[in-house]
PDB file of N, CA and C in Angstrom:
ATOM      1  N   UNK A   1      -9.051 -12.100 -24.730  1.00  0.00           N
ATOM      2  CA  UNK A   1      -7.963 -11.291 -24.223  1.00  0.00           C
ATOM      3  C   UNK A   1      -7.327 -11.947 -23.004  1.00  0.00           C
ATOM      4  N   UNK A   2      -8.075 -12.432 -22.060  1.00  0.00           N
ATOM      5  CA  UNK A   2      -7.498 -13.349 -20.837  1.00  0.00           C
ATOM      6  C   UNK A   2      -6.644 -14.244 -21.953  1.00  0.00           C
ATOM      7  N   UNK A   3      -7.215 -14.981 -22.175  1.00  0.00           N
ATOM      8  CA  UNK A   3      -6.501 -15.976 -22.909  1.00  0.00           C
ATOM      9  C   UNK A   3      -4.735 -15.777 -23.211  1.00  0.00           C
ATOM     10  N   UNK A   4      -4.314 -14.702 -23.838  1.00  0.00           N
ATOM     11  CA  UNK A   4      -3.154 -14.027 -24.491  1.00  0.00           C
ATOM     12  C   UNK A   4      -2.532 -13.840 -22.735  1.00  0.00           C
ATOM     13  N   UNK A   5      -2.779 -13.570 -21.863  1.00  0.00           N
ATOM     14  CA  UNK A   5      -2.142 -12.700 -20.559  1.00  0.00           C
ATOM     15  C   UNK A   5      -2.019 -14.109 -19.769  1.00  0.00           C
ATOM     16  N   UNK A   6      -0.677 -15.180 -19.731  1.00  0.00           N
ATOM     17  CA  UNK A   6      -0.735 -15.725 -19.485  1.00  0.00           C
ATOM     18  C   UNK A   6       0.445 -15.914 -18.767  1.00  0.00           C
ATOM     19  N   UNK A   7       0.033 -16.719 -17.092  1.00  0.00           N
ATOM     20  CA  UNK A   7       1.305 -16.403 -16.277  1.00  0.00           C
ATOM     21  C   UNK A   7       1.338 -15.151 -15.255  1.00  0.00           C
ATOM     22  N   UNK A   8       0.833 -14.222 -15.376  1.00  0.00           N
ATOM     23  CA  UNK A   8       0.739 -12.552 -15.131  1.00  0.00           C
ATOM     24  C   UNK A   8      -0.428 -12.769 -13.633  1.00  0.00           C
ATOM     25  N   UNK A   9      -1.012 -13.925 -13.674  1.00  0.00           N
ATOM     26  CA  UNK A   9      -1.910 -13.746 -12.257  1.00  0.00           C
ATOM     27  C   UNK A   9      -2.890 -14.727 -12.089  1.00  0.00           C
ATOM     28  N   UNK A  10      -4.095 -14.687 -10.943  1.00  0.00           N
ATOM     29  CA  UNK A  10      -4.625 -15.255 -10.534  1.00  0.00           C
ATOM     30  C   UNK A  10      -5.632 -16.235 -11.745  1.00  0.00           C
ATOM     31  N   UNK A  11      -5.045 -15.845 -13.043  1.00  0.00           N
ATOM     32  CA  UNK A  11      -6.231 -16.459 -14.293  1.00  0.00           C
ATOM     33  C   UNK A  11      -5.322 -17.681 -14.616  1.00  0.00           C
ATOM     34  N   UNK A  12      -6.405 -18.477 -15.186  1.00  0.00           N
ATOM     35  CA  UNK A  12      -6.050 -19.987 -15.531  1.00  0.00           C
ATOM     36  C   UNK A  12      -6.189 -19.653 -17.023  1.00  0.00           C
ATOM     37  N   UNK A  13      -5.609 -20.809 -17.849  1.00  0.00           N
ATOM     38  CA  UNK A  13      -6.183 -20.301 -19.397  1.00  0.00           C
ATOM     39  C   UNK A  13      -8.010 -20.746 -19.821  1.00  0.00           C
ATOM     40  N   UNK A  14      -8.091 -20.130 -20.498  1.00  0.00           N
ATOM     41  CA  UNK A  14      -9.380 -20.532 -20.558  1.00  0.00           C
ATOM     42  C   UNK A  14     -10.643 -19.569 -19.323  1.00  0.00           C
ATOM     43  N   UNK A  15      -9.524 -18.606 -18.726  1.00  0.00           N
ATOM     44  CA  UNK A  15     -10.215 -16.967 -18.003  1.00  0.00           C
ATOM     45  C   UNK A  15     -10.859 -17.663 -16.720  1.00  0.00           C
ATOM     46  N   UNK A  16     -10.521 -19.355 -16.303  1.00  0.00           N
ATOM     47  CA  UNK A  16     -10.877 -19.425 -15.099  1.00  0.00           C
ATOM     48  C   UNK A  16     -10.435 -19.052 -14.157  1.00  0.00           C
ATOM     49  N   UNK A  17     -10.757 -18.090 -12.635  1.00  0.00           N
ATOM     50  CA  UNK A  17      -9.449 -17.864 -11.463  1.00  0.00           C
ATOM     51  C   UNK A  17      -9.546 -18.960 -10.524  1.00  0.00           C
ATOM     52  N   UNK A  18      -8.209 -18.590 -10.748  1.00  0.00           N
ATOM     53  CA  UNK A  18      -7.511 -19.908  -9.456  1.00  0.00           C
ATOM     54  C   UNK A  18      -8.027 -19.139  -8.242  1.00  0.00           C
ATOM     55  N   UNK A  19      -8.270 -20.186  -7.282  1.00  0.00           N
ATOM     56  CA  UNK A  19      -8.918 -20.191  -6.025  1.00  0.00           C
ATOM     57  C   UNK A  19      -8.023 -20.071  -5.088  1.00  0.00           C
ATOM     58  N   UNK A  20      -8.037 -19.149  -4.176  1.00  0.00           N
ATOM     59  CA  UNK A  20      -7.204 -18.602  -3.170  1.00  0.00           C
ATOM     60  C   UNK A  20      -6.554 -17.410  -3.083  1.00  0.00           C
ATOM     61  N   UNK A  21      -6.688 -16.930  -4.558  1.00  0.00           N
ATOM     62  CA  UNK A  21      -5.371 -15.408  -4.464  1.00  0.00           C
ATOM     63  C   UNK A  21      -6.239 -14.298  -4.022  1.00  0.00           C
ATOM     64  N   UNK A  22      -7.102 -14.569  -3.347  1.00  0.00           N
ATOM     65  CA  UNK A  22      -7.676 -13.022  -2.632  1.00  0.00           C
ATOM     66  C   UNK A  22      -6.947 -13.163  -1.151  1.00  0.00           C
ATOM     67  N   UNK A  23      -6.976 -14.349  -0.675  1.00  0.00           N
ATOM     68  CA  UNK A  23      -6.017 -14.578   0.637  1.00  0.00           C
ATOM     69  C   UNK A  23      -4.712 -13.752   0.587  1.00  0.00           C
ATOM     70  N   UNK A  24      -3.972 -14.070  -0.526  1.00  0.00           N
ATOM     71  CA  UNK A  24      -2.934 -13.133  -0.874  1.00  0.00           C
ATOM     72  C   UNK A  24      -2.782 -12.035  -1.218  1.00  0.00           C
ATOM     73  N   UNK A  25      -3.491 -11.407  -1.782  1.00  0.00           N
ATOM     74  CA  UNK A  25      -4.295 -10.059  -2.292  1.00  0.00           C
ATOM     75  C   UNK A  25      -3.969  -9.291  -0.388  1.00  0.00           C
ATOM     76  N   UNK A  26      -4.756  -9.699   0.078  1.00  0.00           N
ATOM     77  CA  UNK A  26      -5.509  -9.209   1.573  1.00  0.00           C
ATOM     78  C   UNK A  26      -4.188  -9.112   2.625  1.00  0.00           C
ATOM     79  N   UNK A  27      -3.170 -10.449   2.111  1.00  0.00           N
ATOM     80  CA  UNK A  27      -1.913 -10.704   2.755  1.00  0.00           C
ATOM     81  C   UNK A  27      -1.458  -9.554   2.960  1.00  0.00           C
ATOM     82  N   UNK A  28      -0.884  -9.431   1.522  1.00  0.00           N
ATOM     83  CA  UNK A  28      -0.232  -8.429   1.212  1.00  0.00           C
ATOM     84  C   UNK A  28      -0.638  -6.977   1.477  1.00  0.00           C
ATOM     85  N   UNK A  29      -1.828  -6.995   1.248  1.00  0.00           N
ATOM     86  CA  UNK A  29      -2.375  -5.292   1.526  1.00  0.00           C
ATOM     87  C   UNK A  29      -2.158  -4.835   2.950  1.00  0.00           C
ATOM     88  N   UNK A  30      -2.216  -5.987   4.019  1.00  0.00           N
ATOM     89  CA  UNK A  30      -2.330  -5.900   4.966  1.00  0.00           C
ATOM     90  C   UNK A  30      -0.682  -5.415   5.615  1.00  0.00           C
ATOM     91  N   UNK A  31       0.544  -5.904   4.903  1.00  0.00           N
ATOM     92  CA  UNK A  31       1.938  -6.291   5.444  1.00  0.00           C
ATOM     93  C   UNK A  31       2.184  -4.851   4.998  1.00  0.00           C
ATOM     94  N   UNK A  32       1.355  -4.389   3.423  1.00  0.00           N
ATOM     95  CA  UNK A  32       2.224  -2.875   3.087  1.00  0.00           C
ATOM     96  C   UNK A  32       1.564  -2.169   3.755  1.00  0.00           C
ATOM     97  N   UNK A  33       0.646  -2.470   4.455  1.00  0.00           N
ATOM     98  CA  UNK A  33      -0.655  -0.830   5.571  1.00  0.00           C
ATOM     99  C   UNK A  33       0.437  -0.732   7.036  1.00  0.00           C
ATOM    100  N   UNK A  34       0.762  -2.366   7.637  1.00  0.00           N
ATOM    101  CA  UNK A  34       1.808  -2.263   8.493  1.00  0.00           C
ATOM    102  C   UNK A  34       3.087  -1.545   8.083  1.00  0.00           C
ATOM    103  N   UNK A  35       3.551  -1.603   7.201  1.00  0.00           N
ATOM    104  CA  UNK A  35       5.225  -1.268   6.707  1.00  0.00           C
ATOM    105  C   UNK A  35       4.495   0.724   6.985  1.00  0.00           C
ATOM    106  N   UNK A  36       3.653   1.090   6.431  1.00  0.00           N
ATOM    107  CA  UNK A  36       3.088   2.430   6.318  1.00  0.00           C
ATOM    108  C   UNK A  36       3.507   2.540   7.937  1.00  0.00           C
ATOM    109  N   UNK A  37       2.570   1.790   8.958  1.00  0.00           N
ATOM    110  CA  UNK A  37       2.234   2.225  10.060  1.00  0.00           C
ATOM    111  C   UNK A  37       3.533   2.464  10.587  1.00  0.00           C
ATOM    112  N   UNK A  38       4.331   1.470  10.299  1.00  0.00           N
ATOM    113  CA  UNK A  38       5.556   1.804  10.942  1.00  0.00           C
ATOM    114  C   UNK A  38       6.676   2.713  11.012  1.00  0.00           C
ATOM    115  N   UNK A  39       6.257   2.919   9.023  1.00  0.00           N
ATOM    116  CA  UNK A  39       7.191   3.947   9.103  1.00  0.00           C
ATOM    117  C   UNK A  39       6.489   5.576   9.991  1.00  0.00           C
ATOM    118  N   UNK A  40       5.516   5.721   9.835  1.00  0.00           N
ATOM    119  CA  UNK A  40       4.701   6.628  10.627  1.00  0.00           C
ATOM    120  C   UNK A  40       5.133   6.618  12.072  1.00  0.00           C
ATOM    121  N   UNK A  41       5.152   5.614  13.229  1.00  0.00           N
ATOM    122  CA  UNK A  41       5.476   5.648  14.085  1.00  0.00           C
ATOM    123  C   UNK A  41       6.926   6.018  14.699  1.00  0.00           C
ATOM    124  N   UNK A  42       7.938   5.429  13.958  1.00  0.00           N
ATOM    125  CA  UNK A  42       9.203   5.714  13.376  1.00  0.00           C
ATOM    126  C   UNK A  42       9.614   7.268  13.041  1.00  0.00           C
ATOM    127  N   UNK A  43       9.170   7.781  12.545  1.00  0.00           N
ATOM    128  CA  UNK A  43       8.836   9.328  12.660  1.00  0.00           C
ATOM    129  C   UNK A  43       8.306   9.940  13.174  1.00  0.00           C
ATOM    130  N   UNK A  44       7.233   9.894  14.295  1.00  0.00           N
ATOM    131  CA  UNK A  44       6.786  10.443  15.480  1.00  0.00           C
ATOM    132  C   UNK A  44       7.946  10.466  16.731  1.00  0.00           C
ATOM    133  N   UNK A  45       8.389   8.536  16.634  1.00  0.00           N
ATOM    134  CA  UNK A  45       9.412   8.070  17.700  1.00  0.00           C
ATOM    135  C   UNK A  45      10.822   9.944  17.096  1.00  0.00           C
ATOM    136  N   UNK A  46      11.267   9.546  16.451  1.00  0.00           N
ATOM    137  CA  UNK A  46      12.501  10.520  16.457  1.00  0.00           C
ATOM    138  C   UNK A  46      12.469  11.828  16.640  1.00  0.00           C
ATOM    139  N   UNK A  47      10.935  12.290  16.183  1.00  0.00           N
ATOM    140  CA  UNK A  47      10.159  13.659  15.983  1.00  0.00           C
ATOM    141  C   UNK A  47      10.122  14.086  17.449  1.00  0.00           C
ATOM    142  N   UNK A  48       9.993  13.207  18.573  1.00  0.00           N
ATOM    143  CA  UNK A  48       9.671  13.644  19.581  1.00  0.00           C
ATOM    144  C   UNK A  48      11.036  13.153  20.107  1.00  0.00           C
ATOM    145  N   UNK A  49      12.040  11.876  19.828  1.00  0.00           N
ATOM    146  CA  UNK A  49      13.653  12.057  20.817  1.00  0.00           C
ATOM    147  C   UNK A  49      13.646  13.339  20.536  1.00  0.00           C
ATOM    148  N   UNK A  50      13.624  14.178  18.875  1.00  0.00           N
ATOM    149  CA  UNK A  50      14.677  15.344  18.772  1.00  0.00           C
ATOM    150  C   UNK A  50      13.971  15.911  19.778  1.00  0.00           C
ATOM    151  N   UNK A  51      13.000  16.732  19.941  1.00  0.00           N
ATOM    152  CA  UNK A  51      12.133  17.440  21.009  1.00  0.00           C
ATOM    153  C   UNK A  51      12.814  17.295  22.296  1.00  0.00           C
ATOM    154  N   UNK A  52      12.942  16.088  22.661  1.00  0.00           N
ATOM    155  CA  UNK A  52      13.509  15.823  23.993  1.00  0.00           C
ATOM    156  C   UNK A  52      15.171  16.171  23.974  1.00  0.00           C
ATOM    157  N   UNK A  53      15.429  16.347  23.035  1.00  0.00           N
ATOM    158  CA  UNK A  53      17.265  16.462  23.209  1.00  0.00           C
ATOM    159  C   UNK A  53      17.595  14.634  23.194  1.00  0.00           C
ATOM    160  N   UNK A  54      17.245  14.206  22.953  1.00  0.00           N
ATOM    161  CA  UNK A  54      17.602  12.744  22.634  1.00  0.00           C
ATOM    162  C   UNK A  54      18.710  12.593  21.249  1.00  0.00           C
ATOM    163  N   UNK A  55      17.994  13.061  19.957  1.00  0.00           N
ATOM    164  CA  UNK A  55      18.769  13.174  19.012  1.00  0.00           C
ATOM    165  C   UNK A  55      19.457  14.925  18.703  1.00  0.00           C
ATOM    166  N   UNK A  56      20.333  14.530  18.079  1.00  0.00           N
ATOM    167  CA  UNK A  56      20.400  16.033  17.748  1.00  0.00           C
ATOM    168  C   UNK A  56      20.657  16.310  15.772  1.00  0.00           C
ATOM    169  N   UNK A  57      20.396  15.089  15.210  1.00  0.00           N
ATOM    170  CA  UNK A  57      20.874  15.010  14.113  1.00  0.00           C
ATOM    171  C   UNK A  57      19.381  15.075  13.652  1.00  0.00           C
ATOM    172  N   UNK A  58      19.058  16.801  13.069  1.00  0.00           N
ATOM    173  CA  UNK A  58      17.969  17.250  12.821  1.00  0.00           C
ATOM    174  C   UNK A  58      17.538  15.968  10.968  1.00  0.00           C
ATOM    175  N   UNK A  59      18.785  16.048  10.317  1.00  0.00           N
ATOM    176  CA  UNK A  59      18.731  15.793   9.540  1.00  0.00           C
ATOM    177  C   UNK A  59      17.711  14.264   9.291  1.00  0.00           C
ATOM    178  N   UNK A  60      18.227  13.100  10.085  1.00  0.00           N
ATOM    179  CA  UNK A  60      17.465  12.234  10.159  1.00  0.00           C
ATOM    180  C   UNK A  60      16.023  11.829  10.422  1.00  0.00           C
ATOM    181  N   UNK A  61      15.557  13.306  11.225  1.00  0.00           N
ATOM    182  CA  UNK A  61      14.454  13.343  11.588  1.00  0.00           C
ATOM    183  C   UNK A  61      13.478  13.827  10.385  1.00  0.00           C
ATOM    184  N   UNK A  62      13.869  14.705   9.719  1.00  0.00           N
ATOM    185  CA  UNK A  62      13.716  15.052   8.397  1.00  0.00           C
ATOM    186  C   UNK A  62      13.203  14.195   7.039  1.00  0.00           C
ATOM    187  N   UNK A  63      14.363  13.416   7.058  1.00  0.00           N
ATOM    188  CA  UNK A  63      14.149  11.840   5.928  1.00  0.00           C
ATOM    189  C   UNK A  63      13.110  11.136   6.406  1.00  0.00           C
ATOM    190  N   UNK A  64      13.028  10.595   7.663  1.00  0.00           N
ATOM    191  CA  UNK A  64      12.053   9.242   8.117  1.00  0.00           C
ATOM    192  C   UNK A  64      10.873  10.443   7.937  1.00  0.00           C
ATOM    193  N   UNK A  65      10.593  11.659   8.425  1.00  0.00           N
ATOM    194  CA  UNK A  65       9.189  12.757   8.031  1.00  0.00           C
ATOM    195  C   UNK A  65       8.881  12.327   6.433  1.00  0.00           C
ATOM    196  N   UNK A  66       9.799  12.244   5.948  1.00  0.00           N
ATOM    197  CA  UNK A  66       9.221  12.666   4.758  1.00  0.00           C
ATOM    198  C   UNK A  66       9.228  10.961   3.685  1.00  0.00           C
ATOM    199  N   UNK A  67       9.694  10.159   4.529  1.00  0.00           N
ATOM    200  CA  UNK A  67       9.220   8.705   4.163  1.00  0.00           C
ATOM    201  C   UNK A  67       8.046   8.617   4.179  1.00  0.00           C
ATOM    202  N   UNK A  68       7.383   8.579   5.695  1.00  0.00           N
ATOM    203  CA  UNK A  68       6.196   8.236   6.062  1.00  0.00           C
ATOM    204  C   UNK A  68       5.412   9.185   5.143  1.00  0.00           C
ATOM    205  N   UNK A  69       5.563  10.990   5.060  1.00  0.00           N
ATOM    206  CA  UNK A  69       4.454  11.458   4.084  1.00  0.00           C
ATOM    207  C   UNK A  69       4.638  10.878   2.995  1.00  0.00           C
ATOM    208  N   UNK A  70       5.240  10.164   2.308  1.00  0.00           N
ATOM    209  CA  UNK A  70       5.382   9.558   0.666  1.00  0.00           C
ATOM    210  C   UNK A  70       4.508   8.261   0.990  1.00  0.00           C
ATOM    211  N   UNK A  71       4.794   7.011   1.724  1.00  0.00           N
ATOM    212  CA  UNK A  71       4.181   6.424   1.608  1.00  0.00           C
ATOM    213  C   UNK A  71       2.762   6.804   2.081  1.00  0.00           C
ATOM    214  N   UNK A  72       2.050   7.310   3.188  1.00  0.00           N
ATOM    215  CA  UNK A  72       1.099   7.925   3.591  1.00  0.00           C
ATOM    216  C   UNK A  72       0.513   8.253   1.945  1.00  0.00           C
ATOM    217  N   UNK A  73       0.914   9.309   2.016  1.00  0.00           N
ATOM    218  CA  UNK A  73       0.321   9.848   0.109  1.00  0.00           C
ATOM    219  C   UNK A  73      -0.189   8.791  -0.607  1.00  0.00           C
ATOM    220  N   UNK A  74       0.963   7.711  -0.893  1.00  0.00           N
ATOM    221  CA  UNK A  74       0.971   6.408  -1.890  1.00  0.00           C
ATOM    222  C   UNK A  74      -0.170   5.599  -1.339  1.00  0.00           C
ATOM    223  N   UNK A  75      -0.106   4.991  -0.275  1.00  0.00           N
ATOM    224  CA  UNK A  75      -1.443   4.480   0.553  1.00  0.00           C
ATOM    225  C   UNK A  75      -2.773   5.323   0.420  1.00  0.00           C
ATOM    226  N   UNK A  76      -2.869   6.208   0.251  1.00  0.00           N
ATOM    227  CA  UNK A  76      -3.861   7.030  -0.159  1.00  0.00           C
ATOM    228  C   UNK A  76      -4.141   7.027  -1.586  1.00  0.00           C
ATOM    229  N   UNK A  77      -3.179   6.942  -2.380  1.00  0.00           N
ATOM    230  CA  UNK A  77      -3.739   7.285  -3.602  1.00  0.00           C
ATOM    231  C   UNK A  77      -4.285   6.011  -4.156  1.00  0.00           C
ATOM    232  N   UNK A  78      -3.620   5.331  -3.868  1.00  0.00           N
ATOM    233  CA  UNK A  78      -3.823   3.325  -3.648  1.00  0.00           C
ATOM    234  C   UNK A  78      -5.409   3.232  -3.692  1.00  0.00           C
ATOM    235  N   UNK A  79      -5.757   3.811  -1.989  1.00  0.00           N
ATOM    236  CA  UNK A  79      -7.078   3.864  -2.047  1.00  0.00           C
ATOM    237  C   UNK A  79      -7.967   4.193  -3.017  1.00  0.00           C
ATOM    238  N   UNK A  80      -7.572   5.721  -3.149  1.00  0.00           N
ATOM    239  CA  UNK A  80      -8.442   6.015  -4.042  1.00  0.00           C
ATOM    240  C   UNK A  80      -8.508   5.412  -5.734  1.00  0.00           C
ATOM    241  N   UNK A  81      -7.623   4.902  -5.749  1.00  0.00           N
ATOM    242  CA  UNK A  81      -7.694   4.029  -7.186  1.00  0.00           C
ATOM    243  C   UNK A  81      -8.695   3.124  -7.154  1.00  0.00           C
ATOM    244  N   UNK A  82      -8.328   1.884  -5.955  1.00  0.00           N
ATOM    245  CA  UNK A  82      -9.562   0.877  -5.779  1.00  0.00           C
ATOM    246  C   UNK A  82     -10.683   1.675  -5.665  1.00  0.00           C
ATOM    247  N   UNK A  83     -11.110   2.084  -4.854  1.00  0.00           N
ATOM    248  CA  UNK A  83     -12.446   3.045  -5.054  1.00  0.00           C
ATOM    249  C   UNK A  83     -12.900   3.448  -5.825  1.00  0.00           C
ATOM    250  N   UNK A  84     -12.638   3.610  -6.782  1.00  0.00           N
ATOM    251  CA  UNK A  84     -12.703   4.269  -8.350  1.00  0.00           C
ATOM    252  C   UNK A  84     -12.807   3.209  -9.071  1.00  0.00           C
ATOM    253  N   UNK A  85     -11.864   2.064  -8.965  1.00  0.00           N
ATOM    254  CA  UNK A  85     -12.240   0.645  -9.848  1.00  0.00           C
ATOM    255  C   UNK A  85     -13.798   0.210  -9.721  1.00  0.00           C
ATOM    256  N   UNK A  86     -13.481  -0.198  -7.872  1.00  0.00           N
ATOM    257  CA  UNK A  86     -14.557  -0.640  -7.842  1.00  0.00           C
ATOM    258  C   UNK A  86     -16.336   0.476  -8.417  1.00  0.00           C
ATOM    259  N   UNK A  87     -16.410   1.199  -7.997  1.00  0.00           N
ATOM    260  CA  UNK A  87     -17.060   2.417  -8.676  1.00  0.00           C
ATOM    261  C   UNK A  87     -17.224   1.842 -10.254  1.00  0.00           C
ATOM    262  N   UNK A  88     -16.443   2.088 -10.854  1.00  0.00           N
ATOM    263  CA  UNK A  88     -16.378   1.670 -12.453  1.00  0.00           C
ATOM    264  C   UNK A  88     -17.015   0.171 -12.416  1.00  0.00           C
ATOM    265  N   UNK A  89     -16.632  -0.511 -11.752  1.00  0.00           N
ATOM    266  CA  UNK A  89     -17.221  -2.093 -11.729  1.00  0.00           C
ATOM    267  C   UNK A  89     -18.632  -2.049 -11.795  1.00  0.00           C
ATOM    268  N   UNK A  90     -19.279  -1.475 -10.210  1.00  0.00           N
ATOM    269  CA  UNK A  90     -20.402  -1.207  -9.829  1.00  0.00           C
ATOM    270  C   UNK A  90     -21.556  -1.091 -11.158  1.00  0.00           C
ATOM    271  N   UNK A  91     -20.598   0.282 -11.911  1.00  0.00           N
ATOM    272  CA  UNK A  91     -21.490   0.495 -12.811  1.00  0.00           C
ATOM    273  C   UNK A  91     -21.273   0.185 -14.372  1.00  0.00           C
ATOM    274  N   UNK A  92     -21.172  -0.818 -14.166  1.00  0.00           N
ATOM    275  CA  UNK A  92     -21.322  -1.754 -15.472  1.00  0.00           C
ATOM    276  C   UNK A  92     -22.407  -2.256 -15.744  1.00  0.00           C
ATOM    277  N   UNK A  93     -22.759  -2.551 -16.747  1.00  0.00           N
ATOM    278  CA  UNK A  93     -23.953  -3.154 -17.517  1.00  0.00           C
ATOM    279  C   UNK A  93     -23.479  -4.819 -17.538  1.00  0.00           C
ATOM    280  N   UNK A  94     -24.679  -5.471 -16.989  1.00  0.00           N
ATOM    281  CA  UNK A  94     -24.440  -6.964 -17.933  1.00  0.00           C
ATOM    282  C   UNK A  94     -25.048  -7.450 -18.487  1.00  0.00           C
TER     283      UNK A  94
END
């Protein structure tokens, strides 16, 4: 089945993995947990101008809220997927 999935990722033909794509794996996990954090902060930042009378355009404060809970959610569910893979891995027979 490796064999047929070719091009699609870290597999060579013949089901060997190429060496290095966990670096990238980790890259990446790491750049979308930042993009999360930010948008999180980003919505505290406006959550509290409006508070202050800084903004008054309730509306905007609203959207970036409800960015951060979507990705928040998505980052979570993320988790819990790997967790569950790995889980399923764990308990395999060899």
């Amino acid at each position: 089945m490796i064999e047929r999935i070719e091009g699609l990722g870290p597999v060579e033909k013949g089901g060997k993995i190429q060496k290095g794509s966990g670096a990238d794996f980790s890259k990446a996990l790491k750049e979308a947990l930042e993009k999360v954090n930010d948008l999180q902060k980003r919505a505290e930042k406006l959550s509290d101008d409006f508070a202050q009378g800084k903004i008054s355009n309730i509306h905007e404060v609203i959207i970036e809220a409800e960015k951060a809970s979507i990705a928040l959610r998505l980052t979570v569910e993320v988790r819990n997927r790997i967790v569950e893979a790995y889980r399923d891995i764990m308990r395999m027979q060899i």
